[in-house]
PDB file of N, CA and C in Angstrom:
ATOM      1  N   UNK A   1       1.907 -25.784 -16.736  1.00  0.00           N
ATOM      2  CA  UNK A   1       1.745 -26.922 -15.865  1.00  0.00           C
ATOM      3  C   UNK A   1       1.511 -26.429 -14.435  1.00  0.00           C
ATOM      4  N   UNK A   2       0.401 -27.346 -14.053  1.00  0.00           N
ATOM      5  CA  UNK A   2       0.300 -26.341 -12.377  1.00  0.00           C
ATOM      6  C   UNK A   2       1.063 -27.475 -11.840  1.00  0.00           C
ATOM      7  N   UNK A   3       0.939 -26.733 -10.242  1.00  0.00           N
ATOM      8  CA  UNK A   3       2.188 -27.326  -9.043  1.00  0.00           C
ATOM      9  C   UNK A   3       1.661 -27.079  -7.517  1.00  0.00           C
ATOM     10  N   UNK A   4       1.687 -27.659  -6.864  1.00  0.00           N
ATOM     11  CA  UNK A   4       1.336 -27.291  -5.707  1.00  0.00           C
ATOM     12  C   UNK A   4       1.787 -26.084  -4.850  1.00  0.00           C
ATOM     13  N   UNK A   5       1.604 -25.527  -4.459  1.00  0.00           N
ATOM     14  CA  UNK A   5       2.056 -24.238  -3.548  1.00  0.00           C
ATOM     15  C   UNK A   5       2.678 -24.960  -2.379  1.00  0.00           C
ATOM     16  N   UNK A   6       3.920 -23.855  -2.386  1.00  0.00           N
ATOM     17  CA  UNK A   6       4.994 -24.687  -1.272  1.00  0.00           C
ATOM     18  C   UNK A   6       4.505 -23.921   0.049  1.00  0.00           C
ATOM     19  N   UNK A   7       3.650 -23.425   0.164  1.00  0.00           N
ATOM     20  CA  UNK A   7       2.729 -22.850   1.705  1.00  0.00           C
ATOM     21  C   UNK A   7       3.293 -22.050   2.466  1.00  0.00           C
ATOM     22  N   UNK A   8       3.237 -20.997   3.601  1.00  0.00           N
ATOM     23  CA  UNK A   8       3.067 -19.605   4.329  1.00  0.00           C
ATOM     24  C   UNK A   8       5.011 -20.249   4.617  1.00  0.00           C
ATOM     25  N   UNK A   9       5.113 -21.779   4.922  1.00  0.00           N
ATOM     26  CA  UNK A   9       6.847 -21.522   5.215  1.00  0.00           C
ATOM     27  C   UNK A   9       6.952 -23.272   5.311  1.00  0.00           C
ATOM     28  N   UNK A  10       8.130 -23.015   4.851  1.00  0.00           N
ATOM     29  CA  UNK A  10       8.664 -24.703   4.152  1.00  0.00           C
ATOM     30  C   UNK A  10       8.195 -25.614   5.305  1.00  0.00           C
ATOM     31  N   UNK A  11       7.820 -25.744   6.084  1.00  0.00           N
ATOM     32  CA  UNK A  11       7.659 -26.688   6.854  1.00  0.00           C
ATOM     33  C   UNK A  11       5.900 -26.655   6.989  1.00  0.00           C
ATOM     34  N   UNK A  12       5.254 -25.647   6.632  1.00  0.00           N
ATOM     35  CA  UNK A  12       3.571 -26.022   6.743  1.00  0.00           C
ATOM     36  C   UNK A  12       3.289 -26.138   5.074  1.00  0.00           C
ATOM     37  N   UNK A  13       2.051 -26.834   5.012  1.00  0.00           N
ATOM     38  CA  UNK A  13       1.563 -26.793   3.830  1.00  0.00           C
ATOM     39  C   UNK A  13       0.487 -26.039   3.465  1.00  0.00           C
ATOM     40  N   UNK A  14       0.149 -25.987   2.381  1.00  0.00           N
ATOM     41  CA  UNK A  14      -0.863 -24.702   1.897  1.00  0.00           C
ATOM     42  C   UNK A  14      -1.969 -25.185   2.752  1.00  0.00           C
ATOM     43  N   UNK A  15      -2.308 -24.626   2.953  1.00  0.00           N
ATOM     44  CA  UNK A  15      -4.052 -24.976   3.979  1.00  0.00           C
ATOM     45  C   UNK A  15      -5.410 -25.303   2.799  1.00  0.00           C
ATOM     46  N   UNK A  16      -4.911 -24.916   1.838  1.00  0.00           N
ATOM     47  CA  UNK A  16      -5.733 -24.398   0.640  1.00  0.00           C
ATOM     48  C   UNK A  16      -5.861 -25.693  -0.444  1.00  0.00           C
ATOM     49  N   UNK A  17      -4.338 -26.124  -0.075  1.00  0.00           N
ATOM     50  CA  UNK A  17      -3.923 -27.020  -1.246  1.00  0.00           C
ATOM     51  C   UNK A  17      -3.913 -26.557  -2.310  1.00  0.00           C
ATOM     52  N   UNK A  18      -3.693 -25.384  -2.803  1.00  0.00           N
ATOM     53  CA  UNK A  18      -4.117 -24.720  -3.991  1.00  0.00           C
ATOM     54  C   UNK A  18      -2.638 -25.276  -4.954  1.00  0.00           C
ATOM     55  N   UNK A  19      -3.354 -25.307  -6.008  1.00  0.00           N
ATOM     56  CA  UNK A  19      -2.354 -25.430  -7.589  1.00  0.00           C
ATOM     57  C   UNK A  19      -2.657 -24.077  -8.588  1.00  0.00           C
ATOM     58  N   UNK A  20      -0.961 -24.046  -8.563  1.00  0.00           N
ATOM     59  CA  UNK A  20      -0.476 -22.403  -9.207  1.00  0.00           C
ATOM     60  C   UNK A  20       0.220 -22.427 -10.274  1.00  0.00           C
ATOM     61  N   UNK A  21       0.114 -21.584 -11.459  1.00  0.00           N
ATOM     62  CA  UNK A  21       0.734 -21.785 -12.364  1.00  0.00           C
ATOM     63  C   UNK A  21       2.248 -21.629 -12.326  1.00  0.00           C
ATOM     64  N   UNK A  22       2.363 -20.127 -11.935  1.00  0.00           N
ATOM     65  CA  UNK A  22       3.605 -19.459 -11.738  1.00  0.00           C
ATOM     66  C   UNK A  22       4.125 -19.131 -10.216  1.00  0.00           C
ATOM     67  N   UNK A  23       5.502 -18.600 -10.216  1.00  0.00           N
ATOM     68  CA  UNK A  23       5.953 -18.427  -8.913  1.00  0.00           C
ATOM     69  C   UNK A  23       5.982 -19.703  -8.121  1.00  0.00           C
ATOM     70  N   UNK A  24       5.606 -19.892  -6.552  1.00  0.00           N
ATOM     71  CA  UNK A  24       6.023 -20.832  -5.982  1.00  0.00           C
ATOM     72  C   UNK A  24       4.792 -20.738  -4.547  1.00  0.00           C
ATOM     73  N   UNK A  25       4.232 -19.685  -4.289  1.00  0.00           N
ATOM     74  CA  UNK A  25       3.214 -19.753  -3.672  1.00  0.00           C
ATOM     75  C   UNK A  25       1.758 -19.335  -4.017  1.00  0.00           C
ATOM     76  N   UNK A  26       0.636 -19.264  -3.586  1.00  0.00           N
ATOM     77  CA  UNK A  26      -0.616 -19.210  -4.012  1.00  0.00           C
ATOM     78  C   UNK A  26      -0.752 -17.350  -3.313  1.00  0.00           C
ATOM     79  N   UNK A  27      -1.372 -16.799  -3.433  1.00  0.00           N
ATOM     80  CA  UNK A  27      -1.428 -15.481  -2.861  1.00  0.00           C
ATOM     81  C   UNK A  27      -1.676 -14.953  -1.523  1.00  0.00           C
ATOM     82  N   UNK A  28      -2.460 -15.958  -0.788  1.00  0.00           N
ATOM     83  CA  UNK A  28      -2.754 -16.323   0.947  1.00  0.00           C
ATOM     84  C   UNK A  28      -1.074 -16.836   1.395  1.00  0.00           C
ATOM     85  N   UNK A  29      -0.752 -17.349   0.853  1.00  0.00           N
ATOM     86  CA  UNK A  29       0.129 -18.052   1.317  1.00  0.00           C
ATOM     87  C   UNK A  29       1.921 -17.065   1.584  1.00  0.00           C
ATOM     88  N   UNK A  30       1.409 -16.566   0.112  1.00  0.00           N
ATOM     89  CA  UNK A  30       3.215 -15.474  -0.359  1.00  0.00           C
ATOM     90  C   UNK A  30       2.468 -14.353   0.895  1.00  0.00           C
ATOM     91  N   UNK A  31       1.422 -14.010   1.328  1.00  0.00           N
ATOM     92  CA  UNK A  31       0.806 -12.587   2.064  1.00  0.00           C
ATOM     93  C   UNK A  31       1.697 -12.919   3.673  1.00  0.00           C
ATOM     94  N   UNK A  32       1.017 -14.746   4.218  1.00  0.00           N
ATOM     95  CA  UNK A  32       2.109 -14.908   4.772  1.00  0.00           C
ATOM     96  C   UNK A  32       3.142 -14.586   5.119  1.00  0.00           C
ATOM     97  N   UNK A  33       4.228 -15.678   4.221  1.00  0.00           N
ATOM     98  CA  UNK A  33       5.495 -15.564   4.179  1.00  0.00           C
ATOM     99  C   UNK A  33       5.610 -13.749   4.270  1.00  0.00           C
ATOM    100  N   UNK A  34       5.382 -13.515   3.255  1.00  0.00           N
ATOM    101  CA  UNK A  34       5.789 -11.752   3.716  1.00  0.00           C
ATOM    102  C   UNK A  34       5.800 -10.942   4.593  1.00  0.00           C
ATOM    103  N   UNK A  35       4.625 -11.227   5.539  1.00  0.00           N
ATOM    104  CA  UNK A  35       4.439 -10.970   7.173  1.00  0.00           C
ATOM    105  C   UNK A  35       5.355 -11.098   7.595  1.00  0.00           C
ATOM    106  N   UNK A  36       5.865 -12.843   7.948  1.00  0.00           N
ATOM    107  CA  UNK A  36       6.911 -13.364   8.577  1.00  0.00           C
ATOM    108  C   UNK A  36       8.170 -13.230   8.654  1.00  0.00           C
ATOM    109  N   UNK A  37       8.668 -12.598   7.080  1.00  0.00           N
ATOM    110  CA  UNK A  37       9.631 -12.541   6.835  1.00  0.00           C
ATOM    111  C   UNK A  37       9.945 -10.641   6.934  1.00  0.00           C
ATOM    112  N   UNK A  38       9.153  -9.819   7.081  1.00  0.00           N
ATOM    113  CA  UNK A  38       9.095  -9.084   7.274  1.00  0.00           C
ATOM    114  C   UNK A  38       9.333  -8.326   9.137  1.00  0.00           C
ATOM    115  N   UNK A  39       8.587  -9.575   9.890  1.00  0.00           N
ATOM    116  CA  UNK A  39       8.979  -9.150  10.853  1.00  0.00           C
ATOM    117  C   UNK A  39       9.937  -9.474  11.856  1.00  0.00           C
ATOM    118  N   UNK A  40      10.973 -10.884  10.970  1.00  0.00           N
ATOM    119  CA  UNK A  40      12.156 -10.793  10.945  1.00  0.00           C
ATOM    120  C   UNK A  40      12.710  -9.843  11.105  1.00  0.00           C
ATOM    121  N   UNK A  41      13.296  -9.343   9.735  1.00  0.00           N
ATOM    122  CA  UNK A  41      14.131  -8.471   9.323  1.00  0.00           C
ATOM    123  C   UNK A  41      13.500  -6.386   9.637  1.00  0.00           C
ATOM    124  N   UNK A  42      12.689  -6.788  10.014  1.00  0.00           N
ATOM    125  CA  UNK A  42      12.162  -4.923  10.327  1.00  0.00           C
ATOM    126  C   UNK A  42      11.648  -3.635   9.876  1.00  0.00           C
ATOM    127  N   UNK A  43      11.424  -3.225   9.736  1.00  0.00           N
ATOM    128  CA  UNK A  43      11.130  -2.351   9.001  1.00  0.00           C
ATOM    129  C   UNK A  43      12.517  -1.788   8.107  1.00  0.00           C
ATOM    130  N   UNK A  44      12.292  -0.988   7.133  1.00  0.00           N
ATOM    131  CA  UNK A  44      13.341  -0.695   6.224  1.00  0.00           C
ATOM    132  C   UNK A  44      13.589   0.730   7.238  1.00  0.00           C
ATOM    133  N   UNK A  45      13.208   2.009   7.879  1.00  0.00           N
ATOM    134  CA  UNK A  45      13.631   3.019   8.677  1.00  0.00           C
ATOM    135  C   UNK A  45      14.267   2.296  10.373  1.00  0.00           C
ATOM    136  N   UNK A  46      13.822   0.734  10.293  1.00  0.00           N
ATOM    137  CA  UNK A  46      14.717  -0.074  11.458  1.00  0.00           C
ATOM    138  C   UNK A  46      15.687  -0.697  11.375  1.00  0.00           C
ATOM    139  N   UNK A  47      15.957  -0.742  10.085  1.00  0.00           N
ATOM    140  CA  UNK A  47      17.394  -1.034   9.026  1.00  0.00           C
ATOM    141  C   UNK A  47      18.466  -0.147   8.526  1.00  0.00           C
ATOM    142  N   UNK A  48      17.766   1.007   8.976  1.00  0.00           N
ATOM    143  CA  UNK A  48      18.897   2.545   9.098  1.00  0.00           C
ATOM    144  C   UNK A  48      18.196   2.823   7.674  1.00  0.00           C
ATOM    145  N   UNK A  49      17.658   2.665   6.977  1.00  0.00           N
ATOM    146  CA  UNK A  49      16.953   3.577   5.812  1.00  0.00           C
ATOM    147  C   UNK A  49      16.068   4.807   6.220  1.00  0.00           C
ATOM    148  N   UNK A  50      16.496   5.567   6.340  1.00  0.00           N
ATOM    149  CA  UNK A  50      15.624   6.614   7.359  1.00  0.00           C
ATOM    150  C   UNK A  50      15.355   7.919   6.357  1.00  0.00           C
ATOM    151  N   UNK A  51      14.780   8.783   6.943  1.00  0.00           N
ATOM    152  CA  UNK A  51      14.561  10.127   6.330  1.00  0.00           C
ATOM    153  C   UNK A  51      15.503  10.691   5.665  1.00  0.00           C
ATOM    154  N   UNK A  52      16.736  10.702   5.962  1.00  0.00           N
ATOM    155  CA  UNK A  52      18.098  11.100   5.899  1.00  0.00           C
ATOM    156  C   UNK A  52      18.391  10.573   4.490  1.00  0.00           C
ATOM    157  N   UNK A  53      18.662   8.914   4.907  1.00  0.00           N
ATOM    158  CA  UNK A  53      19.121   7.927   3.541  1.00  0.00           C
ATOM    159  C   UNK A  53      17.857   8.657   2.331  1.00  0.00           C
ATOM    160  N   UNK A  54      16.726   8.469   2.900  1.00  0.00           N
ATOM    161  CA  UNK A  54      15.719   9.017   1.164  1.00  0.00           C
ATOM    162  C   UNK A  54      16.173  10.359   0.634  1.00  0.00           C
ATOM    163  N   UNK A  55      16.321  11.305   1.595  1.00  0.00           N
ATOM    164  CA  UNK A  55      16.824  12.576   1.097  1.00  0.00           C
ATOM    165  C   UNK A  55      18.164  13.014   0.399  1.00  0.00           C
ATOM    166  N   UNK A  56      18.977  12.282   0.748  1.00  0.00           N
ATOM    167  CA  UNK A  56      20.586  12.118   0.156  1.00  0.00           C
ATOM    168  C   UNK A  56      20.356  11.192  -0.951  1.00  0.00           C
ATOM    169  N   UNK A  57      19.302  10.162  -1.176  1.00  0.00           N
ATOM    170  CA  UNK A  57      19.457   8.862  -2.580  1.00  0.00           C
ATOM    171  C   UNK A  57      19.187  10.056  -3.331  1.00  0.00           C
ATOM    172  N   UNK A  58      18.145  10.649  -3.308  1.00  0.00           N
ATOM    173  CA  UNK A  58      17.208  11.675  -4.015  1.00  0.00           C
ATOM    174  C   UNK A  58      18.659  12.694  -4.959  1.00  0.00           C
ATOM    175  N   UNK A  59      19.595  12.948  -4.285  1.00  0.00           N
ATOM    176  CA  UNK A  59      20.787  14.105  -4.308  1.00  0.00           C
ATOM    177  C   UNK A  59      21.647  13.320  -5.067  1.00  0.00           C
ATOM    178  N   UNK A  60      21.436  12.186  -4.759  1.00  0.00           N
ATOM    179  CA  UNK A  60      22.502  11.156  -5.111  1.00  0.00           C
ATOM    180  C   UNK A  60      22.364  11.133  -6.982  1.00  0.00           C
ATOM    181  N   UNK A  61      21.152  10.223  -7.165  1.00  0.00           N
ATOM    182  CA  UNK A  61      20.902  10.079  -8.338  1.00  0.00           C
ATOM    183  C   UNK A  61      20.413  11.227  -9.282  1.00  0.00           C
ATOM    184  N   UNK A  62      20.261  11.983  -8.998  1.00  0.00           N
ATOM    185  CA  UNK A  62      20.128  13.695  -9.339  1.00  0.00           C
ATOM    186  C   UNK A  62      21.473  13.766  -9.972  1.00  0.00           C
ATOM    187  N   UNK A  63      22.590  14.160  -8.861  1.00  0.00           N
ATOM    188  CA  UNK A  63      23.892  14.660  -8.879  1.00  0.00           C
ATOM    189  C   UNK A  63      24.760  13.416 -10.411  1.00  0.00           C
ATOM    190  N   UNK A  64      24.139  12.663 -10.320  1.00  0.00           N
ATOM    191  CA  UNK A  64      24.802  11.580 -10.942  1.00  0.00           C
ATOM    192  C   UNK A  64      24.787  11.299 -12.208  1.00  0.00           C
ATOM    193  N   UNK A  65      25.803  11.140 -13.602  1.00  0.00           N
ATOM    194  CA  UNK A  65      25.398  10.557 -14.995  1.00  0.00           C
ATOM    195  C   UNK A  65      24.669  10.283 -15.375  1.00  0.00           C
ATOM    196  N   UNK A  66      23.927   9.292 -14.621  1.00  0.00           N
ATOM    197  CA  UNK A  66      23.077   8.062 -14.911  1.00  0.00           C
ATOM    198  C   UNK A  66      23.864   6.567 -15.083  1.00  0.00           C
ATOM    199  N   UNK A  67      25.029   6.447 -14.431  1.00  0.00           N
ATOM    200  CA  UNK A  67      25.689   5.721 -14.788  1.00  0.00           C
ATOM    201  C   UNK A  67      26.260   5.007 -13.446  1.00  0.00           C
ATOM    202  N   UNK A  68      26.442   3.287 -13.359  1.00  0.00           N
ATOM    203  CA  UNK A  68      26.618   2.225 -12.095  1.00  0.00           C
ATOM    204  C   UNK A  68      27.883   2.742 -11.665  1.00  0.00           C
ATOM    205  N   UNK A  69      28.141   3.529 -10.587  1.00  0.00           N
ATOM    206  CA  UNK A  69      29.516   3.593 -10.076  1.00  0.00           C
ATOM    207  C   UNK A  69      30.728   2.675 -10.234  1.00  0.00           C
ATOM    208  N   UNK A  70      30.191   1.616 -10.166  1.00  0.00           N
ATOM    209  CA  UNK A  70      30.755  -0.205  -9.890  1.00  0.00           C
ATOM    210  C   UNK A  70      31.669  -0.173 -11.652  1.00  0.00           C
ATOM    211  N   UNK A  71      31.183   0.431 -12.586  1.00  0.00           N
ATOM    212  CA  UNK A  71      31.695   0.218 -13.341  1.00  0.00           C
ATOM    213  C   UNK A  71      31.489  -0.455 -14.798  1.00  0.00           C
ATOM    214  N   UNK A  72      29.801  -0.985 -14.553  1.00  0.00           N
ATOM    215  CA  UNK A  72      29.894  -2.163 -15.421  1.00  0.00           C
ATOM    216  C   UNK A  72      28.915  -1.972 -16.641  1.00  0.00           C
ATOM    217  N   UNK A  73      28.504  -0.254 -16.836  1.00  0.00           N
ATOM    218  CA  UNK A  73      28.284   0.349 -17.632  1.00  0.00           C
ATOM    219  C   UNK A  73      26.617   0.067 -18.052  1.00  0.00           C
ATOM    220  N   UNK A  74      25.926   0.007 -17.386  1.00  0.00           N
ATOM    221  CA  UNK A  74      24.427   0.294 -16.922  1.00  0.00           C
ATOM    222  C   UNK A  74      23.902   1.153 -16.088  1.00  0.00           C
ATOM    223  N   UNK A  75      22.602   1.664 -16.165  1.00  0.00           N
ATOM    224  CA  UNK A  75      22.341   2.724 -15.763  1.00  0.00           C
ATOM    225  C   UNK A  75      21.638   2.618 -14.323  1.00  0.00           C
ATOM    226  N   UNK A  76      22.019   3.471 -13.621  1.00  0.00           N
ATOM    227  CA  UNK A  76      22.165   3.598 -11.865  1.00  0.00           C
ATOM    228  C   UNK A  76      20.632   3.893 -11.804  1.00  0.00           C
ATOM    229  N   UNK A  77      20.092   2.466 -10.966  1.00  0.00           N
ATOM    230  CA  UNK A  77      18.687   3.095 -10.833  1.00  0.00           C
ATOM    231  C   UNK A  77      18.649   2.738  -9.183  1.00  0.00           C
ATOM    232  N   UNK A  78      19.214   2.176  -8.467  1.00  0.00           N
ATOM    233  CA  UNK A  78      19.802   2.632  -7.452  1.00  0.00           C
ATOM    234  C   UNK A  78      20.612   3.325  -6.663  1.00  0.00           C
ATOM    235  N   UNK A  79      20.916   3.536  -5.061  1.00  0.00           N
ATOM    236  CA  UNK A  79      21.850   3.992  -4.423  1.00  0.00           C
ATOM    237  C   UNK A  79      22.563   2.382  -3.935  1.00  0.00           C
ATOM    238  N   UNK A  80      23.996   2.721  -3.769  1.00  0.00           N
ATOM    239  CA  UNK A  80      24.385   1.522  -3.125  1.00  0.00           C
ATOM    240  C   UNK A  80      25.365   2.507  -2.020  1.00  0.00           C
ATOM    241  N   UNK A  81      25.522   1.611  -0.607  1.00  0.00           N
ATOM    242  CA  UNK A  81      26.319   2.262   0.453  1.00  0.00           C
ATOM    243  C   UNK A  81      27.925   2.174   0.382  1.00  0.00           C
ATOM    244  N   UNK A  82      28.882   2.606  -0.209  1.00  0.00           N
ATOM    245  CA  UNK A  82      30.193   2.234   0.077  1.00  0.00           C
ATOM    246  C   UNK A  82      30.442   1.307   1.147  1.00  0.00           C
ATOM    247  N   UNK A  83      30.582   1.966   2.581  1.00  0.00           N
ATOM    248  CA  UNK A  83      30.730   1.103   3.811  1.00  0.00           C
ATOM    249  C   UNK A  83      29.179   0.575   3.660  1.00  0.00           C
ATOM    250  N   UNK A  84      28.993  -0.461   3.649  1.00  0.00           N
ATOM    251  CA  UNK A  84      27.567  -1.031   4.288  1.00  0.00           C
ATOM    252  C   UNK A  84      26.880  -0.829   5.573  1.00  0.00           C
ATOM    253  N   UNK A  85      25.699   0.014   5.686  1.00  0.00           N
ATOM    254  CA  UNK A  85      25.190   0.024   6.676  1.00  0.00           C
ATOM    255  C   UNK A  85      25.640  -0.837   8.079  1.00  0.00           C
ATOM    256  N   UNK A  86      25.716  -2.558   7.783  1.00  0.00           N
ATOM    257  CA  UNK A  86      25.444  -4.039   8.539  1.00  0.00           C
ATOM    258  C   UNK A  86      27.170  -3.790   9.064  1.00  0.00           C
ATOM    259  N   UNK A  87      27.891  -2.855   8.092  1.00  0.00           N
ATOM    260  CA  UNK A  87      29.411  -2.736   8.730  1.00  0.00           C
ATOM    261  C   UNK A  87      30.236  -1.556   9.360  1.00  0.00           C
ATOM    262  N   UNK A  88      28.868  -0.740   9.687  1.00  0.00           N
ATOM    263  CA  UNK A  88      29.005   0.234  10.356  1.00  0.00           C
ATOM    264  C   UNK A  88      29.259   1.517   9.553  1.00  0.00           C
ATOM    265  N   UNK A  89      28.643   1.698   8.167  1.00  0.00           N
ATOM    266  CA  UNK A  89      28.219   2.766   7.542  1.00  0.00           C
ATOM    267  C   UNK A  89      27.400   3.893   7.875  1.00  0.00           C
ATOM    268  N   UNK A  90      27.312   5.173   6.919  1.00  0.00           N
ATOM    269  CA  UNK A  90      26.300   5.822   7.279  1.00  0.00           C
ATOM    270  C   UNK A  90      25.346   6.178   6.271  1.00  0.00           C
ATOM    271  N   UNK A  91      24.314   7.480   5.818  1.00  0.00           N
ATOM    272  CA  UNK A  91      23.576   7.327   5.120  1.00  0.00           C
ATOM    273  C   UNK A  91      24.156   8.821   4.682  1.00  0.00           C
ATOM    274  N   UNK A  92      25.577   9.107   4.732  1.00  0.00           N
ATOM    275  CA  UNK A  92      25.904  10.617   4.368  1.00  0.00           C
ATOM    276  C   UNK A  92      26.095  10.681   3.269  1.00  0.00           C
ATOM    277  N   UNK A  93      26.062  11.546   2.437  1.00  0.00           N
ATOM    278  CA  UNK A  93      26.512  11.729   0.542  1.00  0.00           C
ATOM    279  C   UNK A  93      27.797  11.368   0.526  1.00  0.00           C
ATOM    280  N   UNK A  94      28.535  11.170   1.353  1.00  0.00           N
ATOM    281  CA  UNK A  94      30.426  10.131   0.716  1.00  0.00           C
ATOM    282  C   UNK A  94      29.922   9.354   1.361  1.00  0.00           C
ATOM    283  N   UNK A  95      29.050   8.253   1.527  1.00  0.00           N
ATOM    284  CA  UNK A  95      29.072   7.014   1.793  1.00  0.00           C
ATOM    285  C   UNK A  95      28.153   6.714   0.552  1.00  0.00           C
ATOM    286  N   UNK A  96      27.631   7.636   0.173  1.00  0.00           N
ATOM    287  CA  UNK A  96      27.144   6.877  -1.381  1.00  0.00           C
ATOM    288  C   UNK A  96      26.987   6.572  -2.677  1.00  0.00           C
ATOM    289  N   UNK A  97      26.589   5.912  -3.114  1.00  0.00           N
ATOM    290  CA  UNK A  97      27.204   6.072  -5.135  1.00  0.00           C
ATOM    291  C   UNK A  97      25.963   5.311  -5.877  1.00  0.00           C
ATOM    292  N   UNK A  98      25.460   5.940  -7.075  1.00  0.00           N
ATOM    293  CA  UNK A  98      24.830   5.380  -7.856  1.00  0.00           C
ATOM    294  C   UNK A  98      25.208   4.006  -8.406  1.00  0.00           C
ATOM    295  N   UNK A  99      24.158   2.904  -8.101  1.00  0.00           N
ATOM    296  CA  UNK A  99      24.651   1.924  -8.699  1.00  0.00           C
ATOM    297  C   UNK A  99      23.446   1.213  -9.642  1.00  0.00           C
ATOM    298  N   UNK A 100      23.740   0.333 -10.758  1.00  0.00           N
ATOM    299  CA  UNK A 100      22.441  -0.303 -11.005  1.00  0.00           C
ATOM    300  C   UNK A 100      22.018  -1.639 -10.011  1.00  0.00           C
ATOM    301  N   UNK A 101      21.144  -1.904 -10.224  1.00  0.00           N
ATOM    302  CA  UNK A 101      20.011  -2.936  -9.363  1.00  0.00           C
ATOM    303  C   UNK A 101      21.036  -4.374  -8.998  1.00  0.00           C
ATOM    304  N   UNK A 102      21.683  -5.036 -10.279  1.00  0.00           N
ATOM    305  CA  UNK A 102      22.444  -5.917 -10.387  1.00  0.00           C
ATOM    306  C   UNK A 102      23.545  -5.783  -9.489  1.00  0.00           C
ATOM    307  N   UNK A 103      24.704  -4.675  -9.718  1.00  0.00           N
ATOM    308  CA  UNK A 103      25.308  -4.620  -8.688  1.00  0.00           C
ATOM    309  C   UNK A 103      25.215  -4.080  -7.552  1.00  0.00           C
ATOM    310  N   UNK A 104      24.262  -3.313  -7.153  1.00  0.00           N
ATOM    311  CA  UNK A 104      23.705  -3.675  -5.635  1.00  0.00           C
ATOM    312  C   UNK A 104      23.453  -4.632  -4.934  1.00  0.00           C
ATOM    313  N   UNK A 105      22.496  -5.332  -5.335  1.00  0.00           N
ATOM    314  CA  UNK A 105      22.546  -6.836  -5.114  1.00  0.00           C
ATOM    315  C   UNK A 105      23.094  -7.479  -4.980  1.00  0.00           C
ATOM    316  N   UNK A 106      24.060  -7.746  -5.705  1.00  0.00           N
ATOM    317  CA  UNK A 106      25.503  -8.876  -5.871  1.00  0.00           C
ATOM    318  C   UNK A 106      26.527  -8.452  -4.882  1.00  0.00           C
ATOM    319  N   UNK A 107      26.517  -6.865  -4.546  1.00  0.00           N
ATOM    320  CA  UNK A 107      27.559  -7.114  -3.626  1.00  0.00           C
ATOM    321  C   UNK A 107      27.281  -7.076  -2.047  1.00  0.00           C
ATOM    322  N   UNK A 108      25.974  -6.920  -1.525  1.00  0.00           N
ATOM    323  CA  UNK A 108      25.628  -7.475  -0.320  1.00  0.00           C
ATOM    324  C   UNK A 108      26.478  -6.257   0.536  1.00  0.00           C
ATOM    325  N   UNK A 109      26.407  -6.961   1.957  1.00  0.00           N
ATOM    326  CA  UNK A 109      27.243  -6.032   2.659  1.00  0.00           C
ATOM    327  C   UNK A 109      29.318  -6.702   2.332  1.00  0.00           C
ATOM    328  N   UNK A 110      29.535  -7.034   1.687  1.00  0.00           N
ATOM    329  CA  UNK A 110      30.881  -6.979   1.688  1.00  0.00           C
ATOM    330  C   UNK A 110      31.434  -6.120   0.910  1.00  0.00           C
ATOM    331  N   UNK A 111      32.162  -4.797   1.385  1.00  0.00           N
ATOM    332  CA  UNK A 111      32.770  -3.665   0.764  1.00  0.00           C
ATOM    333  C   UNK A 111      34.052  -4.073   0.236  1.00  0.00           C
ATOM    334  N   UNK A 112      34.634  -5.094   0.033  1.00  0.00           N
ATOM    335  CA  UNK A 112      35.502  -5.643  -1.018  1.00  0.00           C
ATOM    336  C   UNK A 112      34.987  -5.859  -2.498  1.00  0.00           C
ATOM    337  N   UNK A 113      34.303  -5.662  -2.643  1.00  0.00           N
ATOM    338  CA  UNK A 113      33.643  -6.510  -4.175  1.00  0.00           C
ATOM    339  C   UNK A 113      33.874  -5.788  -4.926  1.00  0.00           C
ATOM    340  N   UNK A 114      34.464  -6.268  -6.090  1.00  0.00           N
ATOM    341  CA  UNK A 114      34.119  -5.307  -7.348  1.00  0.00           C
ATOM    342  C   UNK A 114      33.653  -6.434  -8.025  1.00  0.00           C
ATOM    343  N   UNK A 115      32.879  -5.719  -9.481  1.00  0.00           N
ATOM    344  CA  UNK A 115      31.916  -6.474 -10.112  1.00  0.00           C
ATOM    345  C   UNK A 115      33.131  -6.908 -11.360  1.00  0.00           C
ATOM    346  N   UNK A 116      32.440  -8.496 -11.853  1.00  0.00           N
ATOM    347  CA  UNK A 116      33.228  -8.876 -12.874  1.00  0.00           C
ATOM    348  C   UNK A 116      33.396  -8.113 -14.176  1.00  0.00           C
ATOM    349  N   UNK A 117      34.297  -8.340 -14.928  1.00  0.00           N
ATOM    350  CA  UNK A 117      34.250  -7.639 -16.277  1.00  0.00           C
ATOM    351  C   UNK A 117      33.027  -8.189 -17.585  1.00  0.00           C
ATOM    352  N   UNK A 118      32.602  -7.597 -17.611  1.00  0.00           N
ATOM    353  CA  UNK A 118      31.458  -8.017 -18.586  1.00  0.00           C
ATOM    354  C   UNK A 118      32.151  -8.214 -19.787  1.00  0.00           C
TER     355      UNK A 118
END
């Protein structure tokens, strides 16, 4: 079923008017938003992901099982930061731990979290 494209940002509409099957924008439109939302938030080496952080993930997931630090018994295809960067972390090898994608995600910058029991 097509749908209208929700356009470059919730308040303009597609210029295009285009109808899309999947997702939620037309491809002009998501190129947009991605700009915008991109130059929000900064570059990822203006977010403290720097030379440093790639060279230590690299050591990280090397050094590692293959297995989510967090516990929840999937395989670490990420790095996640102990202290969070946003809480005054760093990008040193004890600030980091293999985690999978899921719990990276889920736990954001709050260094309280542990993940539920599956």
């Amino acid at each position: 079923m097509k749908r209208a494209c929700l356009g470059p940002a919730p308040w303009v509409r597609c210029p295009r008017r285009a109808l899309i099957d999947t997702g939620s924008r037309c491809s002009s439109c998501r190129s947009a938003y991605q700009r915008r939302r991109d130059a929000r938030r900064g570059t990822p080496a203006q977010r403290g992901y720097n030379a440093e952080y790639q060279r230590n993930r690299k050591a990280v997931l090397a050094a590692s099982d293959g297995m989510c630090a967090w516990g929840c018994g999937r395989a670490a295809t990420t790095v996640d930061h102990v202290v969070p960067l946003a809480r005054g972390g760093s990008n040193d090898l004890d600030n980091l731990v293999p985690a999978c994608a899921t719990c990276n995600s889920s736990r954001g910058s709050n260094p309280d979290w542990r993940p539920p029991r599956w």
